[in-house]
C-alpha atoms as a PDB file:
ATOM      1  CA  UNK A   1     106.323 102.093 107.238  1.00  0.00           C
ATOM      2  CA  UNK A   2     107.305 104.792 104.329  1.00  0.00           C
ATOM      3  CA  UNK A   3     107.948 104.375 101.465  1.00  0.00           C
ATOM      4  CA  UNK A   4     111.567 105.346 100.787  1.00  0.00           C
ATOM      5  CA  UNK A   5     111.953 108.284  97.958  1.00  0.00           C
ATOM      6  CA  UNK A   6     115.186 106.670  95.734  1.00  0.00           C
ATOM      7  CA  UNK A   7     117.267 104.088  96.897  1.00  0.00           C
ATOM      8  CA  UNK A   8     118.743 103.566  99.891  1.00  0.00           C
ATOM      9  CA  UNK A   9     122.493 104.198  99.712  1.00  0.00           C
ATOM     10  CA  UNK A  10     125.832 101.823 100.310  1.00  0.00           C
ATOM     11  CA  UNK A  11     126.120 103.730 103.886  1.00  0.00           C
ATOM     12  CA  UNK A  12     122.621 103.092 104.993  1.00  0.00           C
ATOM     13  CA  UNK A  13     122.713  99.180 104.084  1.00  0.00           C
ATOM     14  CA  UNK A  14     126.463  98.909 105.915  1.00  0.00           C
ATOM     15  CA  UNK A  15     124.788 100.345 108.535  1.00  0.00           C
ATOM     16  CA  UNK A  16     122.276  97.764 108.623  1.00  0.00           C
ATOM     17  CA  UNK A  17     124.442  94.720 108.092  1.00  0.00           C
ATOM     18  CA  UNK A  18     123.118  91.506 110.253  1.00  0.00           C
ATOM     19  CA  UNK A  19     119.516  92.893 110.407  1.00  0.00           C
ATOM     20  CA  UNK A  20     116.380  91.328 109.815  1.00  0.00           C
ATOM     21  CA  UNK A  21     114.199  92.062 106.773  1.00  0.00           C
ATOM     22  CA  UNK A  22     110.674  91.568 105.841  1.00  0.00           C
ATOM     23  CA  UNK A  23     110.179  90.876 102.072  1.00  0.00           C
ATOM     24  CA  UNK A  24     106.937  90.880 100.579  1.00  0.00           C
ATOM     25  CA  UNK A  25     105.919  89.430  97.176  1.00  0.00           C
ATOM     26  CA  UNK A  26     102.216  89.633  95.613  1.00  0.00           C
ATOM     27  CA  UNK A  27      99.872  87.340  97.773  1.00  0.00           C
ATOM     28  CA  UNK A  28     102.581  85.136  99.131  1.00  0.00           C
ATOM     29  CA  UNK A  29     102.796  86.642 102.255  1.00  0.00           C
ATOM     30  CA  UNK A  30     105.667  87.429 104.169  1.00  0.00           C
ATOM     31  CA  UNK A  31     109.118  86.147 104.511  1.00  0.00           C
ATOM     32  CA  UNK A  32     112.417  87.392 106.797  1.00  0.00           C
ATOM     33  CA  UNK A  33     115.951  87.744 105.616  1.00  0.00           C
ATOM     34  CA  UNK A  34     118.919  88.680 107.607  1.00  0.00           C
ATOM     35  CA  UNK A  35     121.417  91.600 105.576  1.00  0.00           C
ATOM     36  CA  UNK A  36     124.233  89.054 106.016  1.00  0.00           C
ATOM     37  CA  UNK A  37     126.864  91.508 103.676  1.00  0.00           C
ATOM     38  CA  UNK A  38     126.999  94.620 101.848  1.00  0.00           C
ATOM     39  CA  UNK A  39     129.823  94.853  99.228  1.00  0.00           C
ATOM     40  CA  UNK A  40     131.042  97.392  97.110  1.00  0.00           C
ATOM     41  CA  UNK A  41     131.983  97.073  93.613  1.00  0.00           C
ATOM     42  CA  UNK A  42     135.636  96.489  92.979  1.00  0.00           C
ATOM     43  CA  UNK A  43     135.459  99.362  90.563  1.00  0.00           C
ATOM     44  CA  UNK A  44     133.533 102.341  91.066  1.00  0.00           C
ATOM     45  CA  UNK A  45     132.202 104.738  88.214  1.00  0.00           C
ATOM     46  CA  UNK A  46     132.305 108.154  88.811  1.00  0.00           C
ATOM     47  CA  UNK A  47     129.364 109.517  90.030  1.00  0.00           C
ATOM     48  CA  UNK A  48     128.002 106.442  90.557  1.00  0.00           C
ATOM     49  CA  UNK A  49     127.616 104.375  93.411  1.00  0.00           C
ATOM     50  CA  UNK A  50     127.684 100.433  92.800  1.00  0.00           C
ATOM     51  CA  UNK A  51     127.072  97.621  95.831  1.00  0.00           C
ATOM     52  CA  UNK A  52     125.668  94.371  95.823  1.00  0.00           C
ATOM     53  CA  UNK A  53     123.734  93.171  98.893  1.00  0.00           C
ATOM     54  CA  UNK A  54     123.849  89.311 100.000  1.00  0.00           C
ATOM     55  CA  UNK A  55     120.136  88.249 102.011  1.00  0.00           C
ATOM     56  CA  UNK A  56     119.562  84.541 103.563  1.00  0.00           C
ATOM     57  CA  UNK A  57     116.974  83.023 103.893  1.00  0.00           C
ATOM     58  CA  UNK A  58     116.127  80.165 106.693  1.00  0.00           C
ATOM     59  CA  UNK A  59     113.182  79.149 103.731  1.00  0.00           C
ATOM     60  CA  UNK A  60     114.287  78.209 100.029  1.00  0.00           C
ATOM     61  CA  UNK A  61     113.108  81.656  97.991  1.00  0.00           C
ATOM     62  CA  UNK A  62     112.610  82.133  94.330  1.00  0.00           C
ATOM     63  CA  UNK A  63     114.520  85.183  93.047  1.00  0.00           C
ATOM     64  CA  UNK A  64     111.979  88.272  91.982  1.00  0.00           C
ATOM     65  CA  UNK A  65     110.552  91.806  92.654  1.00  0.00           C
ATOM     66  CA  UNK A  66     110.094  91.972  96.108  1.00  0.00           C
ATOM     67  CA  UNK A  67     109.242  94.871  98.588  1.00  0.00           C
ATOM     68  CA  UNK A  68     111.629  94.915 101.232  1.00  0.00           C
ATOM     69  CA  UNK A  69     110.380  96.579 104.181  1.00  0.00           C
ATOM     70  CA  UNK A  70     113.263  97.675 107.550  1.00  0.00           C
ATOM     71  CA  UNK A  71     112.161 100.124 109.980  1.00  0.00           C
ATOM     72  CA  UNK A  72     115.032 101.927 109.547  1.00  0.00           C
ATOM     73  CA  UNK A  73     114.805 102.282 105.705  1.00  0.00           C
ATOM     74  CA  UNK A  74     110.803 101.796 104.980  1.00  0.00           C
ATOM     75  CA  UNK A  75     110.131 100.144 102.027  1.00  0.00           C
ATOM     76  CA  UNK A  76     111.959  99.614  98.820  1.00  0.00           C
ATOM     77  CA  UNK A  77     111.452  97.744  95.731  1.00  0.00           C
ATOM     78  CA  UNK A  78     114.221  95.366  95.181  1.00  0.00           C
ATOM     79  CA  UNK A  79     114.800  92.764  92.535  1.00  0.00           C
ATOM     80  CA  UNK A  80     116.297  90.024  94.224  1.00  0.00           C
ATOM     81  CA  UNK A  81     118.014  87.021  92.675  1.00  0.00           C
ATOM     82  CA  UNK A  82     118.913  83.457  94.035  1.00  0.00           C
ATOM     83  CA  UNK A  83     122.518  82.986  95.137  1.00  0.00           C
ATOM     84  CA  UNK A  84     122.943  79.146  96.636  1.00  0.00           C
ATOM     85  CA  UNK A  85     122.690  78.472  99.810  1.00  0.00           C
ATOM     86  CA  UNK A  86     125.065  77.847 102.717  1.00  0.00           C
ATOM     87  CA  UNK A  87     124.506  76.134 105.745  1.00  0.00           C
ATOM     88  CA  UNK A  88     122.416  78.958 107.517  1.00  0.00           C
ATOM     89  CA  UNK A  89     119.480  78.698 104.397  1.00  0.00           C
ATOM     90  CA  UNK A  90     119.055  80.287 100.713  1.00  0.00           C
ATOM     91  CA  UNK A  91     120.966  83.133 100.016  1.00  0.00           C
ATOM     92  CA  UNK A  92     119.723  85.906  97.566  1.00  0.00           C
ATOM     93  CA  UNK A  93     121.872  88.470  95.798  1.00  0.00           C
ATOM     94  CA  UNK A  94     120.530  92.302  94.979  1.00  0.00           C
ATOM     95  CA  UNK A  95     122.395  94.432  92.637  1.00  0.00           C
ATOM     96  CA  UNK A  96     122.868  98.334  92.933  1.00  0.00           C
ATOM     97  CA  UNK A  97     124.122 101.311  90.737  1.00  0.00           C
ATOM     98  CA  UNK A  98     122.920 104.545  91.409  1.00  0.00           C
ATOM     99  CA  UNK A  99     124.006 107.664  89.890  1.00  0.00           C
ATOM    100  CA  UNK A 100     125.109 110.212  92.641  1.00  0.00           C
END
């Protein structure tokens, strides 16, 4: 895979929505979480764009820098943070604003 140039925008994710991620973190290997929503910020700034992105987990996850790897997008670096849980598995949480 690539390595994406800049971040990903709120189209590409939406896009994406309900696919499967690899995350990758140091020498712990390899995980999968599934893109379960994409959300925009209530209020936008202008020229900025602002999105969170929701992730679960079937495994229990501590919340980090990860590289997040989609054959769609490459890889990104993403700091993800834990959200709860719900009955599917852990769900992390990864916060966007990018100037536009």
């Amino acid at each position: 895979l690539r390595r994406l140039g800049g971040s990903p925008s709120l189209a590409a994710f939406q896009a994406l929505q309900g696919q499967v991620f690899a995350l990758h973190r140091g020498g712990a290997g390899r995980s999968e979480v599934e893109l379960v929503a994409v959300r925009s910020a209530s209020r936008q700034q202008p020229r900025a764009e602002q999105f969170t992105l929701v992730m679960r987990s079937r495994q229990p996850l501590a919340g980090g820098s990860y590289r997040v790897e989609h054959p769609s997008l490459g890889r990104v670096p993403m700091h993800l943070q834990a959200s709860g849980s719900d009955a599917q598995g852990a769900l992390l949480r990864a916060e966007f604003s990018l100037l536009v």
